[in-house]
Protein backbone atom coordinates (compact mmCIF):
# COMPACT_ATOMS: atom_id res chain seq x y z
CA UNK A 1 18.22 -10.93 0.62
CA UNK A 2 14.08 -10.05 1.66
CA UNK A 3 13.86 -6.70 3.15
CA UNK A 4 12.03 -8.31 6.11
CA UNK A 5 15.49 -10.00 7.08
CA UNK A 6 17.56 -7.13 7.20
CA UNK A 7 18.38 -5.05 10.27
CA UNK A 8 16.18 -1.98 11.71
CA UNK A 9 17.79 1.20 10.30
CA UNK A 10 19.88 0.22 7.71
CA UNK A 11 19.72 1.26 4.57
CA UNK A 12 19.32 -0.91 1.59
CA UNK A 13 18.75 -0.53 -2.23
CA UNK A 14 15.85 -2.28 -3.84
CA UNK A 15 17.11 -5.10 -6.73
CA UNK A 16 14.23 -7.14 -7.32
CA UNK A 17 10.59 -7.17 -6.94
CA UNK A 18 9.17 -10.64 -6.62
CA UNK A 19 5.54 -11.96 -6.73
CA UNK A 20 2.54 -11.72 -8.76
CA UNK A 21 1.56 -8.84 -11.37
CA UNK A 22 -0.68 -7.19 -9.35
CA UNK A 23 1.39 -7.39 -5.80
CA UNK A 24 3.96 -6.11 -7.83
CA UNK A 25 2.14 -3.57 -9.55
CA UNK A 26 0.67 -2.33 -5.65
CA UNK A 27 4.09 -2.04 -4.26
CA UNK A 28 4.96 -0.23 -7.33
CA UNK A 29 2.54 2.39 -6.77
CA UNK A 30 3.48 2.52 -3.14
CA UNK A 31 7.06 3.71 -4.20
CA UNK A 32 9.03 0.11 -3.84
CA UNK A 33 11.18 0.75 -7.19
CA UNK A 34 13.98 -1.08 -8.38
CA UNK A 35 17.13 1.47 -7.43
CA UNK A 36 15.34 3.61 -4.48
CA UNK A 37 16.70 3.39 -1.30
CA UNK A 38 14.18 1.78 1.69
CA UNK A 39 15.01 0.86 5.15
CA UNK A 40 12.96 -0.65 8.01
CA UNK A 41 11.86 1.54 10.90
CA UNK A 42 9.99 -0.74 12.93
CA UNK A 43 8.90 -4.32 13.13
CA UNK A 44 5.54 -4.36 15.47
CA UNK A 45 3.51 -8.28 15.06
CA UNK A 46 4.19 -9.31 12.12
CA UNK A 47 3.83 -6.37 10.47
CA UNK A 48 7.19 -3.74 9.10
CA UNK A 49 7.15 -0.11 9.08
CA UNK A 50 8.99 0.97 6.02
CA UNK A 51 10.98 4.40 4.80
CA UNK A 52 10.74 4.62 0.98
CA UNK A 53 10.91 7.67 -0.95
CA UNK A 54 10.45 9.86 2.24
CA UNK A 55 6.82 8.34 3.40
CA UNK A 56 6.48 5.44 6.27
CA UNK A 57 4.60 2.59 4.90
CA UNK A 58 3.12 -0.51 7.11
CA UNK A 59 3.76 -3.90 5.02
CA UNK A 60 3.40 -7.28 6.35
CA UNK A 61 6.11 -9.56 6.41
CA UNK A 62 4.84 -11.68 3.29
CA UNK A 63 5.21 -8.73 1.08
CA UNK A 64 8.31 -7.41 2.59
CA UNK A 65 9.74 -11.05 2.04
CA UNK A 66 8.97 -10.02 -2.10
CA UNK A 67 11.24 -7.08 -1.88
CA UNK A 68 14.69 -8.17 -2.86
CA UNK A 69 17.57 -5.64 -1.65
């Protein structure tokens, strides 16, 4: 299931990273790992604010939709 689908507050695991190399590669760097443990704080416009790794990071929807959990 995309991380953008799943409820606010819960906590999921990351399975699978989808998209091109360098998307991938970005969200990579960002701390979106296969195996580390993210969950959705907020969803404001379009846009999802994201726990990972304890940091909050804004995504848009389109990349959270690449985030498998």
């Amino acid at each position: 299931m995309p991380l953008a689908l799943t409820d606010v507050g819960k906590i999921n695991t990351i399975k699978k990273i989808g998209g091109p190399k360098p998307q991938i590669q970005r969200l990579q760097e960002l701390g979106f790992v296969v195996g580390e443990d993210v969950a959705i704080v907020s969803k404001i416009a379009g846009n999802i604010i994201v726990s990972v790794k304890n940091s909050r990071i804004a995504i848009s929807k389109e990349m959270a939709m690449r985030i498998m959990v």
